[in-house]
N, C-alpha and C. Protein backbone atom coordinates (compact mmCIF):
# COMPACT_ATOMS: atom_id res chain seq x y z
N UNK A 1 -18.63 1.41 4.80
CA UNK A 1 -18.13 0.17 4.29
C UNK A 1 -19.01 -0.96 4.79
N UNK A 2 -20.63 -1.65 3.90
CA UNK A 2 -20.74 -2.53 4.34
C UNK A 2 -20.49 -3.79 4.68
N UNK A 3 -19.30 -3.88 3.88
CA UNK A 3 -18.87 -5.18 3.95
C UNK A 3 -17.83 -5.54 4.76
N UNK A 4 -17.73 -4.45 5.97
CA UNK A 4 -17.31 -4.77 7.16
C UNK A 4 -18.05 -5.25 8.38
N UNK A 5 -19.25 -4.50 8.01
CA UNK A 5 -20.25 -5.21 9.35
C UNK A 5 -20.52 -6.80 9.55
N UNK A 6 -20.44 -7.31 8.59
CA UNK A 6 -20.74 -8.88 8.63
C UNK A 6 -19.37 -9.52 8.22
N UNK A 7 -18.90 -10.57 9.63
CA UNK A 7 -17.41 -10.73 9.56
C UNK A 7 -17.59 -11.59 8.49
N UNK A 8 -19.13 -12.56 8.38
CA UNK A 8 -18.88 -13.48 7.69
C UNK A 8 -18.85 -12.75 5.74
N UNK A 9 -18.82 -11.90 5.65
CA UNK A 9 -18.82 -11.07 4.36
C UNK A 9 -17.52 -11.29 3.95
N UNK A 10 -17.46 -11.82 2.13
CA UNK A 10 -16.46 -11.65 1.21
C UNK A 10 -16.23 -10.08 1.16
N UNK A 11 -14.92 -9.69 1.53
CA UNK A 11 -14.14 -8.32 1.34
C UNK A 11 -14.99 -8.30 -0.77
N UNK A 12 -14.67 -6.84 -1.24
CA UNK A 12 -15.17 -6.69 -2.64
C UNK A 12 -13.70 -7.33 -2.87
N UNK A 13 -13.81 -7.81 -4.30
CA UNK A 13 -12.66 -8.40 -5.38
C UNK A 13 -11.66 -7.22 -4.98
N UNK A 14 -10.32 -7.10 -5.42
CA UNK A 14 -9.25 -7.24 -5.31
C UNK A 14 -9.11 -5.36 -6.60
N UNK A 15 -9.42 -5.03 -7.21
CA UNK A 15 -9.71 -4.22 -7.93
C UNK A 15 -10.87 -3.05 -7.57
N UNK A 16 -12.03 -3.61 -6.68
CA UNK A 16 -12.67 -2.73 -5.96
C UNK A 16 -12.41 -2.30 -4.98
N UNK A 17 -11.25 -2.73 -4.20
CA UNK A 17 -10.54 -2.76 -2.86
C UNK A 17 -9.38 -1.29 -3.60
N UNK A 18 -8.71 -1.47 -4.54
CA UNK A 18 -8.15 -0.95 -5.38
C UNK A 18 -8.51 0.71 -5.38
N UNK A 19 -9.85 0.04 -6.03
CA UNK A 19 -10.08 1.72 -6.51
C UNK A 19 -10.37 2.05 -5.62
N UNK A 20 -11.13 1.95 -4.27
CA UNK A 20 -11.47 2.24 -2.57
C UNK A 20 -9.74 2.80 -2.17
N UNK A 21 -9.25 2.58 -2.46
CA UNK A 21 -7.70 3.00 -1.83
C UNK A 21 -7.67 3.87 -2.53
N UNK A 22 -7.19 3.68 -3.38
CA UNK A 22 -7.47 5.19 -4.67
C UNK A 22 -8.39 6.76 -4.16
N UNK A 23 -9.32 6.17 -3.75
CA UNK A 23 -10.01 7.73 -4.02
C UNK A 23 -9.95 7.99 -2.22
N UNK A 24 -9.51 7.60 -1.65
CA UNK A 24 -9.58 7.78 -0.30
C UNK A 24 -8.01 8.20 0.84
N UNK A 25 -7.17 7.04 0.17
CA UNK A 25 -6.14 7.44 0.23
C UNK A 25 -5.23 8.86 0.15
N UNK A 26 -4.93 9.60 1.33
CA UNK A 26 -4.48 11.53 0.83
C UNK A 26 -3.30 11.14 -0.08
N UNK A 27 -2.89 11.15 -1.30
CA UNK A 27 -1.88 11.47 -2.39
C UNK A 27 -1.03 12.57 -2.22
N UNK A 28 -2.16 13.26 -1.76
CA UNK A 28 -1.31 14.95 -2.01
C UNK A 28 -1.04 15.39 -0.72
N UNK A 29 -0.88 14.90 0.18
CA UNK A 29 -0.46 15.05 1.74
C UNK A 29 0.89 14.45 1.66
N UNK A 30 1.09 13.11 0.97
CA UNK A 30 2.32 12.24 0.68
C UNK A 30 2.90 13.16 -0.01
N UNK A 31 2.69 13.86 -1.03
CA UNK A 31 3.27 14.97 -1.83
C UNK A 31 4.04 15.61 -0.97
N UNK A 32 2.74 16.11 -0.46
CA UNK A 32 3.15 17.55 0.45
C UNK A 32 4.42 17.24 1.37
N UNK A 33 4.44 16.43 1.68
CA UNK A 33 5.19 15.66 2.81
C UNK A 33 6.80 15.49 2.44
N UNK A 34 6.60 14.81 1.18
CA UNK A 34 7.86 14.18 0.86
C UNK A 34 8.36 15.53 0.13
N UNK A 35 7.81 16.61 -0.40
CA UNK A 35 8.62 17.71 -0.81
C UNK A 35 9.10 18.54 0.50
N UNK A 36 8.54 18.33 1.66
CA UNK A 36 8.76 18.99 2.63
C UNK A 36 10.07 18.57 3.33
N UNK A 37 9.94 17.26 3.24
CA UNK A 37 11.36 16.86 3.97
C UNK A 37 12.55 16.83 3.21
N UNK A 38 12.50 16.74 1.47
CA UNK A 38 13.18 16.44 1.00
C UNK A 38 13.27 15.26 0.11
N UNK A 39 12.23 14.56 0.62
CA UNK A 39 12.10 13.43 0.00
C UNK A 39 12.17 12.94 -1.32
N UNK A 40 13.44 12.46 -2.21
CA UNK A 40 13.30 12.25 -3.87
C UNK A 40 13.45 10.72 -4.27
N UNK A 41 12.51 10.29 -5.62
CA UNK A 41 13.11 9.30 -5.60
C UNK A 41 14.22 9.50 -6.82
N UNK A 42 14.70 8.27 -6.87
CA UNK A 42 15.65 8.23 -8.33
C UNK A 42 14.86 7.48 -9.88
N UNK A 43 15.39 7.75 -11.04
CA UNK A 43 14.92 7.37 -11.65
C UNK A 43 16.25 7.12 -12.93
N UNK A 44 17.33 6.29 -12.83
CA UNK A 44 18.64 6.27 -13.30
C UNK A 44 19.34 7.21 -12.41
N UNK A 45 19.59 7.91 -13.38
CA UNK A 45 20.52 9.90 -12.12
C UNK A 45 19.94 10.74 -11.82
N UNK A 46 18.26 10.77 -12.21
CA UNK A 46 17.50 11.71 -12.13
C UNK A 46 16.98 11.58 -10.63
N UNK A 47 17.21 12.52 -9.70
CA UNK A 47 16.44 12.57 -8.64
C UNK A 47 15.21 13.19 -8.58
N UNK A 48 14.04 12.89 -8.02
CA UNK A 48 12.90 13.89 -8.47
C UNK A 48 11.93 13.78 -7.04
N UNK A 49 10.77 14.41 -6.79
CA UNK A 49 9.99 14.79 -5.60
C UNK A 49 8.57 13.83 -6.69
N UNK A 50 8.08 12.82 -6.50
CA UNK A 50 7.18 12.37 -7.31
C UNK A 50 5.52 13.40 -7.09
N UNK A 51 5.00 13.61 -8.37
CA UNK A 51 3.52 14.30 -8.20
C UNK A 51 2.82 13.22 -7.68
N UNK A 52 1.81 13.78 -7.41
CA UNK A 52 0.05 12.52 -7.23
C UNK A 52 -0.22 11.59 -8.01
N UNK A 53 0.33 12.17 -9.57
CA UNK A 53 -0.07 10.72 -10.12
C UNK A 53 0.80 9.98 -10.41
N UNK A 54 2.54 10.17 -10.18
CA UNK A 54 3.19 9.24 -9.88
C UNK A 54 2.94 8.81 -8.59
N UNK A 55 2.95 9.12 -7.80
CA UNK A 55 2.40 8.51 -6.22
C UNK A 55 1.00 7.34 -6.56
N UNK A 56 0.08 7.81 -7.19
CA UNK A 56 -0.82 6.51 -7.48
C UNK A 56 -0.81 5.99 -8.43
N UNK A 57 -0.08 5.91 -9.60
CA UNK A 57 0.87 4.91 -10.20
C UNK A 57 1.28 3.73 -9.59
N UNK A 58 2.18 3.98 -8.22
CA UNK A 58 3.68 3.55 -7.48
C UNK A 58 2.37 2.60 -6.97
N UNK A 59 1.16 3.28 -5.96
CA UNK A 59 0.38 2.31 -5.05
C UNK A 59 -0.33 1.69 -5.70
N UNK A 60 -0.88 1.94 -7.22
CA UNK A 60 -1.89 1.06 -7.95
C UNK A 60 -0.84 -0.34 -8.29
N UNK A 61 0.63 0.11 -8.47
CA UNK A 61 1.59 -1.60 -8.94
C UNK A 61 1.77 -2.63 -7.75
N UNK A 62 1.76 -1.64 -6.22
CA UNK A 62 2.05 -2.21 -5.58
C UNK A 62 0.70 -3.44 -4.96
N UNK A 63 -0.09 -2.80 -5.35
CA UNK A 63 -1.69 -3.68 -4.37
C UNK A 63 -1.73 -4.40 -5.56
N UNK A 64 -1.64 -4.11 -6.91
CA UNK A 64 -1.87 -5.39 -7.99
C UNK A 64 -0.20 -6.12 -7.65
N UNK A 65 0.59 -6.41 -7.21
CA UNK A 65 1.68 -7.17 -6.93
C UNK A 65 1.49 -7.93 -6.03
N UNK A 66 0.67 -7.55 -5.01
CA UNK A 66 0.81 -8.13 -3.70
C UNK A 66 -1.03 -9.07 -4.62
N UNK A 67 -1.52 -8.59 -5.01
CA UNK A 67 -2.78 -10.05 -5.02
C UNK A 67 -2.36 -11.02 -6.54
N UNK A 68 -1.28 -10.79 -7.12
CA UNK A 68 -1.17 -11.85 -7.81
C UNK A 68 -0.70 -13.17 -7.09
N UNK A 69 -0.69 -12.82 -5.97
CA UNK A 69 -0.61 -14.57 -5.21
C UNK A 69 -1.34 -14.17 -4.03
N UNK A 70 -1.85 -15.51 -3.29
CA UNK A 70 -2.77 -14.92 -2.35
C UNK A 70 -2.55 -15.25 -0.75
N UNK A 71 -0.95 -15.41 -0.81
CA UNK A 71 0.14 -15.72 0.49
C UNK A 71 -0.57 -14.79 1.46
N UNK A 72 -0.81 -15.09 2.17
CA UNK A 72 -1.05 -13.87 3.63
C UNK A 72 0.20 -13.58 3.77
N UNK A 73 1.18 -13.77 3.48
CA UNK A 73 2.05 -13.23 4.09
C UNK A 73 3.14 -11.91 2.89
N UNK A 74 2.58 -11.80 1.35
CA UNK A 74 2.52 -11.35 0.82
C UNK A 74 2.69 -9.94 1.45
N UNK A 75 3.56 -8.67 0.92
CA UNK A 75 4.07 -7.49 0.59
C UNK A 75 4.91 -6.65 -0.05
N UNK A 76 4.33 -5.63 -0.85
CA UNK A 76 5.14 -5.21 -1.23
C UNK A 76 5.72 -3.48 -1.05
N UNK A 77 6.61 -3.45 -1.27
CA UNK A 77 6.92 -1.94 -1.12
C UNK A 77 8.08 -1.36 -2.02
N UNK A 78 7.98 0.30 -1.88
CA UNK A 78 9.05 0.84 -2.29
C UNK A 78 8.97 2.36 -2.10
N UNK A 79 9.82 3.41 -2.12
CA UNK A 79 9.58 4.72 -1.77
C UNK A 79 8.84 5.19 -0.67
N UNK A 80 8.44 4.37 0.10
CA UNK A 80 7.93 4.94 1.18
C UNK A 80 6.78 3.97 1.55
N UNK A 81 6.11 3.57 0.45
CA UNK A 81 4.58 2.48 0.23
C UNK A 81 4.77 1.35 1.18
N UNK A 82 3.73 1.09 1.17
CA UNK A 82 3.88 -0.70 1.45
C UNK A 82 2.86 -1.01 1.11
N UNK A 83 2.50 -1.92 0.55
CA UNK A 83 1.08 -2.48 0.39
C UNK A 83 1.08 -3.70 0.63
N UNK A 84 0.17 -4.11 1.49
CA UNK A 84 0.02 -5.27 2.45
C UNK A 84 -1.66 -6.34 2.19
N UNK A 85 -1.67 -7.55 3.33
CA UNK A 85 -3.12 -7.92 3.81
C UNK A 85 -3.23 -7.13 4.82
N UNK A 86 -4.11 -6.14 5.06
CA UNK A 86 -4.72 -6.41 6.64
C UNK A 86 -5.63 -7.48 7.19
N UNK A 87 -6.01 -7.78 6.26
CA UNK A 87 -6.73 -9.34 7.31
C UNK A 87 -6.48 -9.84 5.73
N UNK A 88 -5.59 -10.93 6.09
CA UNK A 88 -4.84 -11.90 4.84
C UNK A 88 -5.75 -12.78 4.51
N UNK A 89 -5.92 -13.11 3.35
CA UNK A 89 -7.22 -14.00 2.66
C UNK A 89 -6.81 -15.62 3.58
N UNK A 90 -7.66 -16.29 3.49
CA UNK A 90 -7.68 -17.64 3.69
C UNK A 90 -7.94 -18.64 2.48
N UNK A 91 -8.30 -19.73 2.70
CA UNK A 91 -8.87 -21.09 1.90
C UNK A 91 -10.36 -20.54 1.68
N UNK A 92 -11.11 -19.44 2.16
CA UNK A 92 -12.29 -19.55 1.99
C UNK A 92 -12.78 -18.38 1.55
N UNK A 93 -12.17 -16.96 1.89
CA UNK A 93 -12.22 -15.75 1.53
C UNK A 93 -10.79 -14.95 0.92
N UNK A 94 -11.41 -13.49 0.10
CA UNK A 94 -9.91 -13.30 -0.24
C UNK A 94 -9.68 -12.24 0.98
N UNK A 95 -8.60 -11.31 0.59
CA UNK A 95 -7.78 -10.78 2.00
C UNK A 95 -8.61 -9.39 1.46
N UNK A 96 -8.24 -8.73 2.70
CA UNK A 96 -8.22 -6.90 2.53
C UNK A 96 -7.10 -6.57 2.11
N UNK A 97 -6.71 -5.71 1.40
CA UNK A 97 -5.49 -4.80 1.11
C UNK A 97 -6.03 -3.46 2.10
N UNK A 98 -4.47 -3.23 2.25
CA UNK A 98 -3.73 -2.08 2.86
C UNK A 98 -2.72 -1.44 2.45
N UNK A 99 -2.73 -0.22 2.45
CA UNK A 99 -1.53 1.02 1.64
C UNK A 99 -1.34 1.63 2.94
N UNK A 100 -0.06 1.51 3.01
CA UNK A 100 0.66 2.90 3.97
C UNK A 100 2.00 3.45 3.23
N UNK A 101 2.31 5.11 3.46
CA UNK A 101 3.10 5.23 3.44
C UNK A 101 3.87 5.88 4.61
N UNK A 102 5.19 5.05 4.56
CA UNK A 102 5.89 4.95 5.97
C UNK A 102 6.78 5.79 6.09
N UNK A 103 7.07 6.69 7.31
CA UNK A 103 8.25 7.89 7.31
C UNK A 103 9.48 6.61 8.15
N UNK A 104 8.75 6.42 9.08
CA UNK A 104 9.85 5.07 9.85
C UNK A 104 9.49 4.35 10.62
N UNK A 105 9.46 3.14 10.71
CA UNK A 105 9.68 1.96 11.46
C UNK A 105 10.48 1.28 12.39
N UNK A 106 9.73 0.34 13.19
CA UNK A 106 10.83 0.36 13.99
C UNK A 106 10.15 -1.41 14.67
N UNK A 107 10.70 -2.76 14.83
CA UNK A 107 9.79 -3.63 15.34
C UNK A 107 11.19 -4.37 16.47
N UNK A 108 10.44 -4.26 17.61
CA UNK A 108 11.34 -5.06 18.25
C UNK A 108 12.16 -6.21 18.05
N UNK A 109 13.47 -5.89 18.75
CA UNK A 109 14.33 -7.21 18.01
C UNK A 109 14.94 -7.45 16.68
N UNK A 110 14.68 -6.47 16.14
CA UNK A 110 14.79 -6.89 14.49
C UNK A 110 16.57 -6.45 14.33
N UNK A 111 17.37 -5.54 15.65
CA UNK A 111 18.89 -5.80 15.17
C UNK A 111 19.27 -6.67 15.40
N UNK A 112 18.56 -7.74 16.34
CA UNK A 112 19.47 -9.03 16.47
C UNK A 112 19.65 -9.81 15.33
N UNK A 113 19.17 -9.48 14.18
CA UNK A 113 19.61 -10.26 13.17
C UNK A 113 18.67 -11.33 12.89
C-alpha cells in the first residue's frame, strides 16, 4: 500500500478503497464462521446463513453509506459489519474506510447509560 508511506498522501478515492476491501477482506471465513455458530440473518420470516456474495453485497452498501457524507464520525453497520473511518477524512483529505466483522464488543462504561 503506497499510499501509506507518505502521511502527507491523499488515501485512493472512496471506490478504490472499496474494491481494496473487496478482494482482501476473508468473505468466506465470515461464512465459515457464522454457519459455525449458528449465525442467521432474517429476511421477513426467512432465517438464512448468508453466502459470500451476500456477505459482499451487505459490506459493498455499508462503505458506500458511510462516504456519502464525510462526518468522521460517520458508521455504519448491520449483521455483524461495521464499516467505519479509520483515520476520518478532514477539511483537506478524504478518510480511510474500514470493514470489520464483529462477534462482540465491549467499551468501557457504556452500561452507565
Amino acid at each position: 500500500m503506497k499510499w501509506f508511506k507518505n502521511r502527507f498522501t491523499k488515501p485512493p478515492q472512496y471506490e478504490d478503497q472499496i474494491r481494496h476491501i473487496l478482494v482482501t477482506f476473508d468473505f468466506e471465513r465470515v461464512a465459515d464462521e457464522m454457519g459455525r455458530m449458528g449465525w442467521k440473518w432474517t429476511s421477513g420470516r426467512k432465517a438464512y446463513v448468508p453466502n459470500v456474495n451476500q456477505l459482499e453485497k451487505t459490506a459493498i452498501s455499508l462503505l458506500r453509506l458511510v462516504t456519502q457524507t464525510e462526518d468522521p464520525m460517520m458508521e455504519a453497520a448491520t449483521g455483524g459489519f461495521r464499516a467505519y473511518y479509520a483515520v476520518p477524512p478532514t477539511w483537506h483529505r478524504r478518510g480511510t474506510l474500514a470493514l470489520t466483522f464483529e462477534v462482540a464488543s465491549y467499551v468501557y462504561g457504556e452500561e452507565e447509560g
